[in-house]
Protein backbone atom coordinates (compact mmCIF):
# COMPACT_ATOMS: atom_id res chain seq x y z
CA UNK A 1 41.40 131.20 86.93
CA UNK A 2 39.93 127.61 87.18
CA UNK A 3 38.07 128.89 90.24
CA UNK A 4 35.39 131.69 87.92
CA UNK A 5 35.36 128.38 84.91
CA UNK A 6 32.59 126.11 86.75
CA UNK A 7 32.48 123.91 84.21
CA UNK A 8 36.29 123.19 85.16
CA UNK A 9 35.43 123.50 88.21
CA UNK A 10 32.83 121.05 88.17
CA UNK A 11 34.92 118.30 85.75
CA UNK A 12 37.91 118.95 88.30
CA UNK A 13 36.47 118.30 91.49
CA UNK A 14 34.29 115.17 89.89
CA UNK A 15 37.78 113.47 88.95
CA UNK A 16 39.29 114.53 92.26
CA UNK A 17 36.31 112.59 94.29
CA UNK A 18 36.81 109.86 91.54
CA UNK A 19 40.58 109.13 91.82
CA UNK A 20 39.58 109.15 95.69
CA UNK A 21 42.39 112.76 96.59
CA UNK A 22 41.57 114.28 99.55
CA UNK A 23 43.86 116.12 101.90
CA UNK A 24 44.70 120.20 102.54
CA UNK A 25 45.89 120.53 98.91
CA UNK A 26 42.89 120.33 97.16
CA UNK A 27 40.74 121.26 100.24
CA UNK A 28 40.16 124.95 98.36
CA UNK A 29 38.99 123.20 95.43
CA UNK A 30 36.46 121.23 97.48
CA UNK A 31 34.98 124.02 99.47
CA UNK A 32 34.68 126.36 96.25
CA UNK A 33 32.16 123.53 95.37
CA UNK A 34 30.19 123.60 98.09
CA UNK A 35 29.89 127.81 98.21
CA UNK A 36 29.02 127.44 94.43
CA UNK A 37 26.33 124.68 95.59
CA UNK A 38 27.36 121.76 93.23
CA UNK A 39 25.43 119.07 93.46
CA UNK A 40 28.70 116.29 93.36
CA UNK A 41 28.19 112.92 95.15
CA UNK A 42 30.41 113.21 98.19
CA UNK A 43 31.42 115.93 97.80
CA UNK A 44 30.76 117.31 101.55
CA UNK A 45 32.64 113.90 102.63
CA UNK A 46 35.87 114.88 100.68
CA UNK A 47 35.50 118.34 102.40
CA UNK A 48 35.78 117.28 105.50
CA UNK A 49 38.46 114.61 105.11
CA UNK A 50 40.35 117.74 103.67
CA UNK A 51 40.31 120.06 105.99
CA UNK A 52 43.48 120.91 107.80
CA UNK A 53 42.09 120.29 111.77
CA UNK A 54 45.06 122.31 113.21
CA UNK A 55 44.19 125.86 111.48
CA UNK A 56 40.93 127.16 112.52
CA UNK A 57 38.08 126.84 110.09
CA UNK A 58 34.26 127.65 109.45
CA UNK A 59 32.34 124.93 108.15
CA UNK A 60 29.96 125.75 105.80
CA UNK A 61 26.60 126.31 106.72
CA UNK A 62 25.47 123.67 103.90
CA UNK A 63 28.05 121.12 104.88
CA UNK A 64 26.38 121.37 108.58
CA UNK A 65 23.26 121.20 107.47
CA UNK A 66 24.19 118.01 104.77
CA UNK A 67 25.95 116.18 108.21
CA UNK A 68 22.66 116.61 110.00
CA UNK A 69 20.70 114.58 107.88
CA UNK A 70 23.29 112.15 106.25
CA UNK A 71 26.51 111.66 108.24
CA UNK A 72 28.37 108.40 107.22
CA UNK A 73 31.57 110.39 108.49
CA UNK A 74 34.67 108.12 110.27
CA UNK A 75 34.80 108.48 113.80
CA UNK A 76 37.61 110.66 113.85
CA UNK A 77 35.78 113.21 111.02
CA UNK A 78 32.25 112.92 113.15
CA UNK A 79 34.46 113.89 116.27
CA UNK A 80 36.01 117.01 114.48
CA UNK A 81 32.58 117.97 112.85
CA UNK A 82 30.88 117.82 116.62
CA UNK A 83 33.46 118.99 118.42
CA UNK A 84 33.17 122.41 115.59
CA UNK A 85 29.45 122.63 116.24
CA UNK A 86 29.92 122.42 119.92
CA UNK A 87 32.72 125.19 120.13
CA UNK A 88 30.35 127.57 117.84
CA UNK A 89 27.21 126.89 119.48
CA UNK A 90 26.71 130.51 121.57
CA UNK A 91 26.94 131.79 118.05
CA UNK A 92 24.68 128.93 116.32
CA UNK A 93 22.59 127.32 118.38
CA UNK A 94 20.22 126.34 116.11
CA UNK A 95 22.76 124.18 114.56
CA UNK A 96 24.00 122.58 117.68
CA UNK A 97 20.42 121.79 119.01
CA UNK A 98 19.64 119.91 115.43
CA UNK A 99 22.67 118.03 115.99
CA UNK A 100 22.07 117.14 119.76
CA UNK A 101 21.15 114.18 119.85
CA UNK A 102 23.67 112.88 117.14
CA UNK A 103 26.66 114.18 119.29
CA UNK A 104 24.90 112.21 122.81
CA UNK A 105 24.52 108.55 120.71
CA UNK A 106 27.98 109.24 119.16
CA UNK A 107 29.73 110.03 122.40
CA UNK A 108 28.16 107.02 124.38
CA UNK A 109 28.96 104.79 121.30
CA UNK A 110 32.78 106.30 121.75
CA UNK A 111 33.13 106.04 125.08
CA UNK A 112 32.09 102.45 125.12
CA UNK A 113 35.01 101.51 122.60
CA UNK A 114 36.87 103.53 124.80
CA UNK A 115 38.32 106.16 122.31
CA UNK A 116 40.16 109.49 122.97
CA UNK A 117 41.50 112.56 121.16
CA UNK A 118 41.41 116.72 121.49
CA UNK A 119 38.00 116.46 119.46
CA UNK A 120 36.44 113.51 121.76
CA UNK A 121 37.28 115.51 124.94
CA UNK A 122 35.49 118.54 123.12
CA UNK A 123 32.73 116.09 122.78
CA UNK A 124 32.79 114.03 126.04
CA UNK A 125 32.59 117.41 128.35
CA UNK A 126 29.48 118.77 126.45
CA UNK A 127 27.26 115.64 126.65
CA UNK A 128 27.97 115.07 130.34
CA UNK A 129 26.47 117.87 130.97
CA UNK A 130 23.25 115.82 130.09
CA UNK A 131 23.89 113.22 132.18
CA UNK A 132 24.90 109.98 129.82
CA UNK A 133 26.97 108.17 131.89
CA UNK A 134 25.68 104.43 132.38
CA UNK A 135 26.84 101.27 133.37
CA UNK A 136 28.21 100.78 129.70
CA UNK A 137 30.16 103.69 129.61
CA UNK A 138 31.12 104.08 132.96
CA UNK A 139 34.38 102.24 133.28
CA UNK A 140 36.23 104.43 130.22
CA UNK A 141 34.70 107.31 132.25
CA UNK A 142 36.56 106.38 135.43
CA UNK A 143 39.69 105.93 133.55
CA UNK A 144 39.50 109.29 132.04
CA UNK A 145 39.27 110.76 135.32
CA UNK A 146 42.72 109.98 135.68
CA UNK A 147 44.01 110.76 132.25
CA UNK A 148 46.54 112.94 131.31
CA UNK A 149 47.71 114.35 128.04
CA UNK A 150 51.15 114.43 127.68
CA UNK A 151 52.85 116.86 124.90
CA UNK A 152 56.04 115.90 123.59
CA UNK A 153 58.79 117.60 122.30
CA UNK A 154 61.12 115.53 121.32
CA UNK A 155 61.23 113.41 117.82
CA UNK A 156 61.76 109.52 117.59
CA UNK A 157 59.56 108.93 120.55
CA UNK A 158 56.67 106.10 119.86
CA UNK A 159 55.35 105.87 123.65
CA UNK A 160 54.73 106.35 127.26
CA UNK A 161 55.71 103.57 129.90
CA UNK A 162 53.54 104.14 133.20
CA UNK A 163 54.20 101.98 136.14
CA UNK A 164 52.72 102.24 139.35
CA UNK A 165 53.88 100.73 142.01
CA UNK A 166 51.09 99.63 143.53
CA UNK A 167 51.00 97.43 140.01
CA UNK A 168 53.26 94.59 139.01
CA UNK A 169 53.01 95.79 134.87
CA UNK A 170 54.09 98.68 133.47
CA UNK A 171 51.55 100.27 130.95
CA UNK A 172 52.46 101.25 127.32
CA UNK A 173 50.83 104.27 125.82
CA UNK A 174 51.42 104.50 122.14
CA UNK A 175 52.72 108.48 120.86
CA UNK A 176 50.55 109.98 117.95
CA UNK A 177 51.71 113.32 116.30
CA UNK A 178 53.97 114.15 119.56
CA UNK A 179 50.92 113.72 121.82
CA UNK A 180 50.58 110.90 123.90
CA UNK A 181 47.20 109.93 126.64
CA UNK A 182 47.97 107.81 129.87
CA UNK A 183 46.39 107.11 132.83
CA UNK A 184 48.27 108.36 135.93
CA UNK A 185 46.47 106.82 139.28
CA UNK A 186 48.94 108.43 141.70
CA UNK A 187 51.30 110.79 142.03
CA UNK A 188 54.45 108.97 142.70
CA UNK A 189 53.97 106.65 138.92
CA UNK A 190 56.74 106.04 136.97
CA UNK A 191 56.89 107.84 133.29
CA UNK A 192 59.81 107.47 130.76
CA UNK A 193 59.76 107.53 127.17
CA UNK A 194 60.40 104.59 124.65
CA UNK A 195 62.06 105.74 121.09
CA UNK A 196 61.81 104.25 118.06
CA UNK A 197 64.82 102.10 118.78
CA UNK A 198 63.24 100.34 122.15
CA UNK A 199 65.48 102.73 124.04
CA UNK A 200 64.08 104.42 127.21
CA UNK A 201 64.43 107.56 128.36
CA UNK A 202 62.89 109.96 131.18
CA UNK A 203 60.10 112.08 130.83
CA UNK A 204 61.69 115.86 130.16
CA UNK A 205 60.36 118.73 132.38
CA UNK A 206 59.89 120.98 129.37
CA UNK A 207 56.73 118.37 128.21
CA UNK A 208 53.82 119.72 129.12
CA UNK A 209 51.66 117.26 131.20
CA UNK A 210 48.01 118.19 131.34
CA UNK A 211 45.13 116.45 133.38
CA UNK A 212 42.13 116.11 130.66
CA UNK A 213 38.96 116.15 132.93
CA UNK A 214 40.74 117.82 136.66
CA UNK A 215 37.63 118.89 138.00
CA UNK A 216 35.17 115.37 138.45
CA UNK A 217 31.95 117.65 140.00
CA UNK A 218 31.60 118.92 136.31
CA UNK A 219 30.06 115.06 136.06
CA UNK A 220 26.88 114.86 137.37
């Protein structure tokens, strides 16, 4: 069992990290590393650009601490690792109040590029709590008062067309992983799908549609 060799261990993971493989494969291989403390040069990186976000997971409590102290993460990583720490934090709090101010600058620096996902939401909700809306972020914060995920089932689709009518353009939203996010101003807007042919098609009722922020007093 390569797992109880360290020493193959060790050579394995350091040729892994080398040859640049990451991904849910080898994530096992990455976080036996970090429970048998290795000291490997990005190693905690290749962890987290391993792990599969759509089964639950418990970071390690030396990965959390690493990411504290030196997080040179991509956005979408940093978003998963925060959104983690947020979701756990009645049962760490220590670790979510070291990472506090990390998660604020992050989410202002986000919602000035205007950036969204499941993780960012996760994000967004916990540092308005504190209050960090400002004139720099407030215009993607208006628009995500009126956002709306939009779960789709069937394949081939690349996007959402909105138009309103109140507006002379129609809107395209492009379709990640079956998920798409639009802005919906009204209730009467126009929403069909575009394949990956350019053929249109309308929204089915089976989709779930789901407003991301429905309740705007939860701003303060």
């Amino acid at each position: 069992d390569i797992y109880r060799n360290d020493d193959m261990l060790y050579v394995l993971c350091t040729n892994l990290i080398r040859n640049e493989i990451s991904g849910p494969e080898v994530f096992d291989i990455y976080e036996k590393c970090i429970q048998k403390n290795f000291r490997i040069t990005k190693l905690y990186e290749y962890y987290m650009d391993s792990v599969d976000e759509t089964r639950p997971v418990q970071l390690p409590k030396m990965a959390l601490l690493y990411f504290a102290y030196n997080n040179q993460l991509e956005y979408d990583k940093k978003a998963f690792l925060y959104s983690c720490i947020i979701n756990n934090k009645d049962k760490d709090n220590d670790t979510y109040f070291s990472y506090t101010k990390q998660i604020e600058l992050f989410a202002i620096d986000m919602l000035r590029k205007g950036r969204l996902s499941e993780n960012l939401v996760t994000v967004y909700r916990d540092v308005w709590d504190r209050s960090l809306i400002n004139e720099d972020t407030v215009e993607t914060v208006s628009k995500l008062m009126f956002t709306y995920k939009i779960k789709i089932e069937k394949e081939g689709i690349k996007a959402v067309v909105v138009k309103h009518k109140e507006c002379l353009k129609e809107i395209v939203y492009p379709v990640f992983d079956g998920v798409a996010y639009v802005q919906m101003y009204t209730d009467n807007c126009a929403v069909v799908y575009l394949d990956n042919n350019g053929k249109r098609s309308l929204k089915s009722a089976k989709d779930q549609t789901i407003r991301l922020f429905d309740d705007i007093t939860h701003i303060h």
